[in-house]
C-alpha atoms as a PDB file:
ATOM      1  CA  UNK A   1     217.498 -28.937  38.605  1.00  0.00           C
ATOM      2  CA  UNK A   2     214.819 -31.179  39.393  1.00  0.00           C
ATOM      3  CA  UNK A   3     214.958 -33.126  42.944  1.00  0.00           C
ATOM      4  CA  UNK A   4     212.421 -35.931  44.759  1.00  0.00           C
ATOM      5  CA  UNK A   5     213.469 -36.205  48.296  1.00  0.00           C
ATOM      6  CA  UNK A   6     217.104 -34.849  47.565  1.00  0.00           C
ATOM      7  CA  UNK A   7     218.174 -37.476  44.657  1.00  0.00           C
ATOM      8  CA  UNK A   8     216.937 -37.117  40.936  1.00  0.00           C
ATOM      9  CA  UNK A   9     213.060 -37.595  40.068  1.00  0.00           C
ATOM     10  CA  UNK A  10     211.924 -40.234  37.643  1.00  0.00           C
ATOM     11  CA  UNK A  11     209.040 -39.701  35.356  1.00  0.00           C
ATOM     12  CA  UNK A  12     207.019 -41.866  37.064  1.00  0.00           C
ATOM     13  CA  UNK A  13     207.532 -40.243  40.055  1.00  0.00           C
ATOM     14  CA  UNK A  14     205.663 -37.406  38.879  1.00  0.00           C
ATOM     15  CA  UNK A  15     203.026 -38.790  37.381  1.00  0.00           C
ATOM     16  CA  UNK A  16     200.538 -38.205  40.120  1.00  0.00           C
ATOM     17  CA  UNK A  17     201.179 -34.860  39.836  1.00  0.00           C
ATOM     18  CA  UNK A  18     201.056 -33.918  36.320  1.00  0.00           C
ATOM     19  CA  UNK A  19     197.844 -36.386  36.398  1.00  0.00           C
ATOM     20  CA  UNK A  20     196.174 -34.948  38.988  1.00  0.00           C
ATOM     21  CA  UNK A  21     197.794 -31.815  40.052  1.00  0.00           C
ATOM     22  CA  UNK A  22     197.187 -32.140  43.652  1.00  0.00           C
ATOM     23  CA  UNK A  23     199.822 -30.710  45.719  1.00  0.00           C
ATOM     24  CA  UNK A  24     200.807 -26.695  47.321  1.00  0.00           C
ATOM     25  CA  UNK A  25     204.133 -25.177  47.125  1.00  0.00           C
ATOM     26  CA  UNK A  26     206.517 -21.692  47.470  1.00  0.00           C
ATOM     27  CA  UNK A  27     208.337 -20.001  45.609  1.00  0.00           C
ATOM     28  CA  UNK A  28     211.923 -18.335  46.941  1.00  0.00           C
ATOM     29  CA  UNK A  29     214.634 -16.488  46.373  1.00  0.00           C
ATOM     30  CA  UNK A  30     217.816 -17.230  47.512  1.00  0.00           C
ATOM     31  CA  UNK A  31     220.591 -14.907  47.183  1.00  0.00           C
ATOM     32  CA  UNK A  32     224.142 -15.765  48.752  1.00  0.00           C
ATOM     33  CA  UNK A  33     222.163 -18.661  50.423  1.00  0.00           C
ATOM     34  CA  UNK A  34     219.478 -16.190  52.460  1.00  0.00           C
ATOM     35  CA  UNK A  35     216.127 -15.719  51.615  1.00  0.00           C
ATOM     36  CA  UNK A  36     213.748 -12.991  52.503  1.00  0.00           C
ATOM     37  CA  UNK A  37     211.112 -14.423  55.095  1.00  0.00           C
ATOM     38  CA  UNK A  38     212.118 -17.754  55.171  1.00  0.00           C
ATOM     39  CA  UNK A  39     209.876 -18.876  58.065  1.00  0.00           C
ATOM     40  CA  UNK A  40     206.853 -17.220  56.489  1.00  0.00           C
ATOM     41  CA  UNK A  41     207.488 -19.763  53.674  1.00  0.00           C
ATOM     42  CA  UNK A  42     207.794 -22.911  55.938  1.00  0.00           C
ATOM     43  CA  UNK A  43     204.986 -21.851  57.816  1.00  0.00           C
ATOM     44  CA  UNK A  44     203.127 -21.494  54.609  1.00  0.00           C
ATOM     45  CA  UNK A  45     204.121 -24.799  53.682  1.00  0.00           C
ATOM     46  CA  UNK A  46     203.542 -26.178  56.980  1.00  0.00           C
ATOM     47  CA  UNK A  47     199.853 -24.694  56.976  1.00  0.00           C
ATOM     48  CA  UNK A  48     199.484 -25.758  53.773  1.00  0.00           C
ATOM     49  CA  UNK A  49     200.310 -29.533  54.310  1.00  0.00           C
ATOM     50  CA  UNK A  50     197.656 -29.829  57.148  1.00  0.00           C
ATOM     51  CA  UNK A  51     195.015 -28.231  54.578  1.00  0.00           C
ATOM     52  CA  UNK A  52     195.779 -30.808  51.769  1.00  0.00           C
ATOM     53  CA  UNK A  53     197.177 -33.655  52.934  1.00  0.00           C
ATOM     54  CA  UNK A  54     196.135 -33.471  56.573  1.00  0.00           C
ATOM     55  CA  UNK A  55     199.565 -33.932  57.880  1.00  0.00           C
ATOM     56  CA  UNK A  56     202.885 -32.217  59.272  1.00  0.00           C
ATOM     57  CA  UNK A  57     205.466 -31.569  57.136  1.00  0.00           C
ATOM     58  CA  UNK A  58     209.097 -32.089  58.801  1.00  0.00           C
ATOM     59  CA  UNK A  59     210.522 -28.281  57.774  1.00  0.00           C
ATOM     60  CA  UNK A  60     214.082 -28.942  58.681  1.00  0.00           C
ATOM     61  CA  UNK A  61     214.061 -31.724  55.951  1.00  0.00           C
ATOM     62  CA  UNK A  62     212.816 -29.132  53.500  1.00  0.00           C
ATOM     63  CA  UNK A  63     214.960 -26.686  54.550  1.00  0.00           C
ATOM     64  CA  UNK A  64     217.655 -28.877  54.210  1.00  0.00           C
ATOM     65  CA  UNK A  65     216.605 -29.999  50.631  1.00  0.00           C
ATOM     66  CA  UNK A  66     215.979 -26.061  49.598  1.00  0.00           C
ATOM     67  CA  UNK A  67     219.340 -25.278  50.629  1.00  0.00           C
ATOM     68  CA  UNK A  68     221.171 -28.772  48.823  1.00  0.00           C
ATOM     69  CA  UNK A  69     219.559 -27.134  45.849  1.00  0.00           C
ATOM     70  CA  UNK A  70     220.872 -23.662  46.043  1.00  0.00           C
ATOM     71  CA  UNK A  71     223.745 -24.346  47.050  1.00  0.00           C
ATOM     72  CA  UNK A  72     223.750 -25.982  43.207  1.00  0.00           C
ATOM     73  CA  UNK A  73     222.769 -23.225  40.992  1.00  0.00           C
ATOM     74  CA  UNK A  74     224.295 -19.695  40.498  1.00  0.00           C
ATOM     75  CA  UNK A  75     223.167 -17.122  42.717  1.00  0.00           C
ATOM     76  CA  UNK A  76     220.451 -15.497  42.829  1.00  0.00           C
ATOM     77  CA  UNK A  77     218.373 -18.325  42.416  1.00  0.00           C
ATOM     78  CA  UNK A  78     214.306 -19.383  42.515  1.00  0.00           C
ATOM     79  CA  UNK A  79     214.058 -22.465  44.628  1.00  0.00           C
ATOM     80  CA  UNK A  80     210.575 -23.971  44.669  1.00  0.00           C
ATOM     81  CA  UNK A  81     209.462 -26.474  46.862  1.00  0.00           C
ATOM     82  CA  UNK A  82     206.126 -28.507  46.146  1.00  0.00           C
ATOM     83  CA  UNK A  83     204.696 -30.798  48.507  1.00  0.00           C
ATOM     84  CA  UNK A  84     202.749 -33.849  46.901  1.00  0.00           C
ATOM     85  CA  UNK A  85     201.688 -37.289  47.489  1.00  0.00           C
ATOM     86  CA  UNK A  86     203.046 -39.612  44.410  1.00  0.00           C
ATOM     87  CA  UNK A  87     200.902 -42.535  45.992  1.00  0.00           C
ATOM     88  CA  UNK A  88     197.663 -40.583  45.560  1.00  0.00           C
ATOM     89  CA  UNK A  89     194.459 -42.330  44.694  1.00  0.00           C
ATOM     90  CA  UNK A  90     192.659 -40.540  42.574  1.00  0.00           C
ATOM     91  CA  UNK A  91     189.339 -43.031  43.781  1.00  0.00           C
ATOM     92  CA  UNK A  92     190.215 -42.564  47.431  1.00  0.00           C
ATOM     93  CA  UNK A  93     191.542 -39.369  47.885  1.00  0.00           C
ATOM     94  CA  UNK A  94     190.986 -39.883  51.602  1.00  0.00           C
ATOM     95  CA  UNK A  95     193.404 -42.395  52.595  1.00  0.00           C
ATOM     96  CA  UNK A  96     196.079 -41.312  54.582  1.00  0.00           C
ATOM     97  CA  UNK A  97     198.795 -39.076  53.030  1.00  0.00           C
ATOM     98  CA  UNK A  98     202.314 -39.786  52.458  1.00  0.00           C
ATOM     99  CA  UNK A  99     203.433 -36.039  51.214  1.00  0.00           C
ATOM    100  CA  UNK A 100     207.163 -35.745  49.321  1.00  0.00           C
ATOM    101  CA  UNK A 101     208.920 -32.564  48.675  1.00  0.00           C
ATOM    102  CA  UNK A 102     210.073 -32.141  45.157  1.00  0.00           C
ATOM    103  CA  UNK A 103     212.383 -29.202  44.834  1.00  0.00           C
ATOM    104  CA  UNK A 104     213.414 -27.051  41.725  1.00  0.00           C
ATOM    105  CA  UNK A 105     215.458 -24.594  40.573  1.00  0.00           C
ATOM    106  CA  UNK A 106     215.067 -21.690  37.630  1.00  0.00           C
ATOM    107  CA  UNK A 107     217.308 -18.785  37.212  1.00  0.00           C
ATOM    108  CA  UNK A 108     215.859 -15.538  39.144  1.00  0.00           C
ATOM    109  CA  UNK A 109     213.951 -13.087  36.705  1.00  0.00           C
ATOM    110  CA  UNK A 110     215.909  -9.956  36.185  1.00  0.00           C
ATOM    111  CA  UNK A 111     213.215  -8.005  33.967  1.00  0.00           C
ATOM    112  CA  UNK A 112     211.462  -5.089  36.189  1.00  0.00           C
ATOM    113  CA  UNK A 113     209.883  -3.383  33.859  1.00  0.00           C
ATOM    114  CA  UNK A 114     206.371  -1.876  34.175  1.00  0.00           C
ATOM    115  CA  UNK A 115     203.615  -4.330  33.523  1.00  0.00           C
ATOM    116  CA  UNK A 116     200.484  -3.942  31.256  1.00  0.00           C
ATOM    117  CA  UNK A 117     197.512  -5.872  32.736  1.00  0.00           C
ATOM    118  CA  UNK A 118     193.932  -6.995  31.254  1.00  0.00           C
ATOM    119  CA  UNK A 119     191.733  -7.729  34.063  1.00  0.00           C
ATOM    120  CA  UNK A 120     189.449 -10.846  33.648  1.00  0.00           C
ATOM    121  CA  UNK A 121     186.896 -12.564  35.903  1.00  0.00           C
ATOM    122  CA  UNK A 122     188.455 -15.636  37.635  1.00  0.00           C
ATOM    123  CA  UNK A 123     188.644 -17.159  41.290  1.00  0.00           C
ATOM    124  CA  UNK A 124     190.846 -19.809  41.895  1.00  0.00           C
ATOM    125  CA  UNK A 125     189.856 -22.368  44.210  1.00  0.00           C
ATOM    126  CA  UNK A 126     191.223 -22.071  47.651  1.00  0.00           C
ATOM    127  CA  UNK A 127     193.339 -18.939  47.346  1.00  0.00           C
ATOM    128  CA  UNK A 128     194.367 -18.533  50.425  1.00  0.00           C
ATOM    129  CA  UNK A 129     196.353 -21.408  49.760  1.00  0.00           C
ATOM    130  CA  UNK A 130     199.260 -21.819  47.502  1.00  0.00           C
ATOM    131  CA  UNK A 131     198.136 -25.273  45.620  1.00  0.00           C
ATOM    132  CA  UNK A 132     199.732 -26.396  42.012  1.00  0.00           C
ATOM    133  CA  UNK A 133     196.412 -26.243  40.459  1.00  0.00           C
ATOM    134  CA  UNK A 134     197.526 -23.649  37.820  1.00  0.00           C
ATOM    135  CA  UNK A 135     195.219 -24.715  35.176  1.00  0.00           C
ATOM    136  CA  UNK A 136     193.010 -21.641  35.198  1.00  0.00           C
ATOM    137  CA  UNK A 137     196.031 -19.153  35.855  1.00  0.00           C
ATOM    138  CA  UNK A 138     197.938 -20.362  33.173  1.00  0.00           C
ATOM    139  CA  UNK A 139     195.183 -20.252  30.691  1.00  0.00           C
ATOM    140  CA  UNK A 140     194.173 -16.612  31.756  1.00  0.00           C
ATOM    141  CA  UNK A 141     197.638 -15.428  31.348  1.00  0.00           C
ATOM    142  CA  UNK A 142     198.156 -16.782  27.940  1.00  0.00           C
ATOM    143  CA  UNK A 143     194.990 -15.207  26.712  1.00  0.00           C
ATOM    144  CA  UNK A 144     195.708 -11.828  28.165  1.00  0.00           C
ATOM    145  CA  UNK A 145     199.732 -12.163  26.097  1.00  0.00           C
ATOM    146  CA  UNK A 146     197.864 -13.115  23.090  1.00  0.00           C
ATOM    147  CA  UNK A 147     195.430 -10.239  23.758  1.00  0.00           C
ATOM    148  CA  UNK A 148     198.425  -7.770  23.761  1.00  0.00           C
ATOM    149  CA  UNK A 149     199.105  -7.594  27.468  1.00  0.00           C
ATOM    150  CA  UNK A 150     201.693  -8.772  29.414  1.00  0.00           C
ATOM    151  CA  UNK A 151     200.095 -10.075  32.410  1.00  0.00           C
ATOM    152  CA  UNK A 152     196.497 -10.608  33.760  1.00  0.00           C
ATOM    153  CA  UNK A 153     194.560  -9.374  37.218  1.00  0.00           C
ATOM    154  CA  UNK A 154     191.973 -11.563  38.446  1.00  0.00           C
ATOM    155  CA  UNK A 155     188.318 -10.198  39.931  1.00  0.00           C
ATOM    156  CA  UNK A 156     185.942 -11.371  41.067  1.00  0.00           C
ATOM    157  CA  UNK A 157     181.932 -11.685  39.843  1.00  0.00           C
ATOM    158  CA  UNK A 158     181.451  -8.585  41.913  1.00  0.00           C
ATOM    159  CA  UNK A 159     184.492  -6.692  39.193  1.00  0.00           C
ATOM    160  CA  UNK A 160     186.265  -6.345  42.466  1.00  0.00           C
ATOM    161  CA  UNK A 161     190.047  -6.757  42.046  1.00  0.00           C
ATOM    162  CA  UNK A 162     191.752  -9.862  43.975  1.00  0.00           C
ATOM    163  CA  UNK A 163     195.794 -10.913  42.663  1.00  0.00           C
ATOM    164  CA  UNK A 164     197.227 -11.751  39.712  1.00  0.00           C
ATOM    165  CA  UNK A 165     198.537 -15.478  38.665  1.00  0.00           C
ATOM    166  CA  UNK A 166     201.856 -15.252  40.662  1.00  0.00           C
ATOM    167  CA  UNK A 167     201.181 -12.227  42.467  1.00  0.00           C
ATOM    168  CA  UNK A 168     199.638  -9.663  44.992  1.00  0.00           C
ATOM    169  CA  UNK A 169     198.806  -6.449  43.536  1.00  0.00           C
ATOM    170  CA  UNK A 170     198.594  -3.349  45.743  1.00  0.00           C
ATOM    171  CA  UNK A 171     197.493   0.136  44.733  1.00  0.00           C
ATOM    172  CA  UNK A 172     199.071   3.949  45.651  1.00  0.00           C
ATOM    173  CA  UNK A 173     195.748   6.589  46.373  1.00  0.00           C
ATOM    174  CA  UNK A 174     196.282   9.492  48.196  1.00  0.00           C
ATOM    175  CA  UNK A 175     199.950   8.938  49.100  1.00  0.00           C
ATOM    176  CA  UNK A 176     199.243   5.653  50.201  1.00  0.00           C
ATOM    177  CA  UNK A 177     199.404   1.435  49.952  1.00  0.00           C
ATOM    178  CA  UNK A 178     196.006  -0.177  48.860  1.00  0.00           C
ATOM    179  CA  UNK A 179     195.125  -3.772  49.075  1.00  0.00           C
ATOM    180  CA  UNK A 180     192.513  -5.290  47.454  1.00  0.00           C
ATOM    181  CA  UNK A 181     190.653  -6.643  50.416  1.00  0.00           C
ATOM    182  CA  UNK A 182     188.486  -9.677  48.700  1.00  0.00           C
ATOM    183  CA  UNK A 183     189.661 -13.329  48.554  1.00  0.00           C
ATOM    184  CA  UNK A 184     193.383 -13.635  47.399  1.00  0.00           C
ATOM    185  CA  UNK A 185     196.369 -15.518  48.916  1.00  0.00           C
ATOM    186  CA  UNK A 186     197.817 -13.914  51.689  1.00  0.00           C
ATOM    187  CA  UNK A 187     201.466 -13.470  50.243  1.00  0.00           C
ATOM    188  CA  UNK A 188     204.552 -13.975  51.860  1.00  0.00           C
ATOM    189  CA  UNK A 189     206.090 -10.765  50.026  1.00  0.00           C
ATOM    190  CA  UNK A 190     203.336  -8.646  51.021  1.00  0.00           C
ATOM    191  CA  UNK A 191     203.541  -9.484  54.598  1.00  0.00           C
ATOM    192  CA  UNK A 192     207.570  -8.499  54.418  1.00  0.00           C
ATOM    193  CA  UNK A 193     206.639  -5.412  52.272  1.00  0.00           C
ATOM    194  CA  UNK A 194     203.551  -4.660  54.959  1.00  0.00           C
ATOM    195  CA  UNK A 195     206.023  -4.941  57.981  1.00  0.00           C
ATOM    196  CA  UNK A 196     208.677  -2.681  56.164  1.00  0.00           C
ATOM    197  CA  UNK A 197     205.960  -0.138  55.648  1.00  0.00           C
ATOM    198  CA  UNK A 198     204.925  -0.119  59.151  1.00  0.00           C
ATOM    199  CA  UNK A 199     208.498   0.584  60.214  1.00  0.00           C
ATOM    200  CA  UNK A 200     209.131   2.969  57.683  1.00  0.00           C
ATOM    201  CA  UNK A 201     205.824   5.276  58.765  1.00  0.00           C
ATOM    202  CA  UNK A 202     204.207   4.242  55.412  1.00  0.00           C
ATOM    203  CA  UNK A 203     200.687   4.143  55.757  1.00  0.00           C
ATOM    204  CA  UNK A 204     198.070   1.179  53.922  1.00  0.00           C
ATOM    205  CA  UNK A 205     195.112  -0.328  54.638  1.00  0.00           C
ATOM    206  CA  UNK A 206     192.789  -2.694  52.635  1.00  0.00           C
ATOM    207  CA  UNK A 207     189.736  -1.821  51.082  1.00  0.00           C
ATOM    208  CA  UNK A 208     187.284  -3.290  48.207  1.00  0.00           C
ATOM    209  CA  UNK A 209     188.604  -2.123  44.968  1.00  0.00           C
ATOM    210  CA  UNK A 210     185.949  -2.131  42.236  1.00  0.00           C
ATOM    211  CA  UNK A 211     187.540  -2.004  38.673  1.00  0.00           C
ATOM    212  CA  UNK A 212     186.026   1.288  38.409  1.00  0.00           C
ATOM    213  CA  UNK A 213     188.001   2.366  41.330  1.00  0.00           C
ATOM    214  CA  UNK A 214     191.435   2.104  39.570  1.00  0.00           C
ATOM    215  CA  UNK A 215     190.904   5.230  37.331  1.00  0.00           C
ATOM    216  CA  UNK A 216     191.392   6.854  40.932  1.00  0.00           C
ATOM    217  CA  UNK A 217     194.496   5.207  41.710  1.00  0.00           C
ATOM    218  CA  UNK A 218     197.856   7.344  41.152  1.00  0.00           C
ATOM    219  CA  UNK A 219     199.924   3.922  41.047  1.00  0.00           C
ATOM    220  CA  UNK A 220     200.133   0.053  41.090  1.00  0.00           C
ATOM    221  CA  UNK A 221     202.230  -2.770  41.526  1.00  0.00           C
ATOM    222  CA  UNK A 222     202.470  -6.152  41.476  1.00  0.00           C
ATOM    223  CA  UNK A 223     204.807  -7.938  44.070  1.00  0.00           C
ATOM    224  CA  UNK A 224     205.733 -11.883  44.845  1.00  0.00           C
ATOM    225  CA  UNK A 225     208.760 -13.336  45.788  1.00  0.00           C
ATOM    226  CA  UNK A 226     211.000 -13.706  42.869  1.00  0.00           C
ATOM    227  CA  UNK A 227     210.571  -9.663  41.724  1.00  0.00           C
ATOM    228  CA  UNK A 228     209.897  -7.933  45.105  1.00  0.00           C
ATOM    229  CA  UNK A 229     207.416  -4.548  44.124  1.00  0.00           C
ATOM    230  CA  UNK A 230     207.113  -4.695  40.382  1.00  0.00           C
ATOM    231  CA  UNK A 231     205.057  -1.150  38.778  1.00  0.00           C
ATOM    232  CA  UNK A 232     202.263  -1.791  36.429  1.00  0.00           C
ATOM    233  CA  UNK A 233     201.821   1.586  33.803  1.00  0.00           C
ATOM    234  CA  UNK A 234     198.376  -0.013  32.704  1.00  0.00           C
ATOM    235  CA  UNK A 235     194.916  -2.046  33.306  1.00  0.00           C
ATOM    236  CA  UNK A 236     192.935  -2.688  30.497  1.00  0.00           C
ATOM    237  CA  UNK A 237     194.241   0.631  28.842  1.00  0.00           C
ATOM    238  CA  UNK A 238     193.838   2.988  32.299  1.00  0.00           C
ATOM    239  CA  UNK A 239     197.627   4.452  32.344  1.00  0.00           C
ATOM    240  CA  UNK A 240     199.039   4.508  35.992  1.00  0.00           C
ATOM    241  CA  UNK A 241     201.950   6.103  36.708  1.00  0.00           C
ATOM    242  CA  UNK A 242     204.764   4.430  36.688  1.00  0.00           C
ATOM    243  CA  UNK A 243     206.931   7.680  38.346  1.00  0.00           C
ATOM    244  CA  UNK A 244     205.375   7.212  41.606  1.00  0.00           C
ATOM    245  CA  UNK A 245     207.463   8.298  44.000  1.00  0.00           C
ATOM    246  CA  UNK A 246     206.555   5.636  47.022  1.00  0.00           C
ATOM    247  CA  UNK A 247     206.963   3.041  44.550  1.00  0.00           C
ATOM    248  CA  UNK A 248     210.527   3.922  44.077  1.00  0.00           C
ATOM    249  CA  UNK A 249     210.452   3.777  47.976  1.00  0.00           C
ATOM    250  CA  UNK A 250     208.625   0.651  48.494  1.00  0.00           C
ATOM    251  CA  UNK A 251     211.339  -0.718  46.340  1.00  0.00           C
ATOM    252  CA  UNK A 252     213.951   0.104  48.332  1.00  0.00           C
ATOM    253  CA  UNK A 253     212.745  -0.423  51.905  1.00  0.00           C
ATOM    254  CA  UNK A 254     211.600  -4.084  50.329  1.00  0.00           C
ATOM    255  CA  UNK A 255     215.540  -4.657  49.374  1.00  0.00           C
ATOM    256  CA  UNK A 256     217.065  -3.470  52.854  1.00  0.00           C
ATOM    257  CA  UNK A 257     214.540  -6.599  54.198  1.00  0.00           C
ATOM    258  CA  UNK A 258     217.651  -8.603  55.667  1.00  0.00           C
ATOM    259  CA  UNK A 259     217.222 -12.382  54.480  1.00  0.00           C
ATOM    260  CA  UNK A 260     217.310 -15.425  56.794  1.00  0.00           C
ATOM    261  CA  UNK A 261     219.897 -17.916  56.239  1.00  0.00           C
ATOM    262  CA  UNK A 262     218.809 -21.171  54.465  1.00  0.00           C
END
């Protein structure tokens, strides 16, 4: 399902976007019409809007749009919302912003299974925003399938580690959680898993992770919104374990996360 403003999109509609690809969005999962840290999403997309377009964005409009569209598809489903101007001028990108909110749906993934990575230097522009300019993070993930892996980690030109194309990435060392501390997006998932840690007694921290630095690691995983803590049993042939026991319990203190109501 494919929505402008709550009624079906034309193709013209959307040519601004697939031109230029200007625009931010989130990603989330609804299940029985609730969705894990809801108001970390609008916030996101609130921040977001002010960063791009240099407006507010009227959340209980999206809210209500998110919802129309659940409320549409079998459950559990992905809902994203993207945030875009269709009038935008590519010659004066300046001019004051009139920002729409296309929503979409896609069945929710059901495959957990432990992820191979191949780690390649990349650094999207602006990552600590979510922005639909998924040129680069498309690419890199096509190369690394067609290079035998099933998913690629982004680092920096220092080799240190940062996030994947759709997701944060933390580490297990020492019996605990490890996030990469250089530029990445600030994820909504990690936040919820972060919180759930801290009131499970689960201890993390973020630190610089070199690529050397993951032949140390015991564990990793990947986590976003759609999957929740995903393991990873490789990175560019290093075998992590994919027995860990704290990722079988970051898995389930990330599921007893009650979800707000859309």
């Amino acid at each position: 399902m494919m929505e402008l403003n709550g009624r079906p999109v034309t193709p013209g509609e959307l040519a601004t976007l697939a031109l230029y690809d200007y625009g931010h969005f989130t990603s989330m999962r609804v299940e029985d019409m609730r969705v894990r840290g809801l108001s970390l999403h609008l916030d996101r997309l609130l921040g977001d809007c002010r960063v791009l377009h240099g407006v507010d964005l009227d959340l209980d409009r999206v809210r209500h749009l998110a919802r129309r569209a659940a409320a549409s598809a079998s459950s559990p489903v992905v809902v994203r919302v993207t945030v875009f101007d269709p009038e935008l001028d590519m010659a004066h990108p300046a001019a004051k912003a009139q920002p729409e909110i296309l929503v979409t749906t896609r069945p929710a993934p059901a495959d957990l299974s432990p992820l191979a990575l191949g780690a390649v230097h990349y650094e999207r522009d602006l990552p600590e925003v979510k922005h639909s300019g998924l040129f680069g993070t498309v690419f890199h993930r096509r190369m690394a399938r067609l290079g035998g892996h099933d998913d690629v980690l982004f680092v920096d030109g220092l080799s240190r580690v940062t996030e994947g194309p759709t997701w944060n990435i933390g580490f297990v060392r020492a019996g605990r959680v490890v996030w990469p501390e250089s530029n990445r997006l600030n994820g909504v998932t990690m936040r919820l898993l972060n919180d759930a840690m801290s009131r499970a007694g689960i201890p993390f921290d973020s630190a610089d992770i070199d690529t050397d630095d993951i032949a140390a690691m015991s564990a990793a995983f990947v986590i976003n919104a759609t999957t929740g803590p995903r393991p990873v049993r490789s990175i560019d042939g290093v075998e992590l374990s994919v027995d860990e026991p704290l990722l079988a319990t970051l898995r389930r203190e990330y599921a007893a996360i009650p979800g707000e109501p859309l």
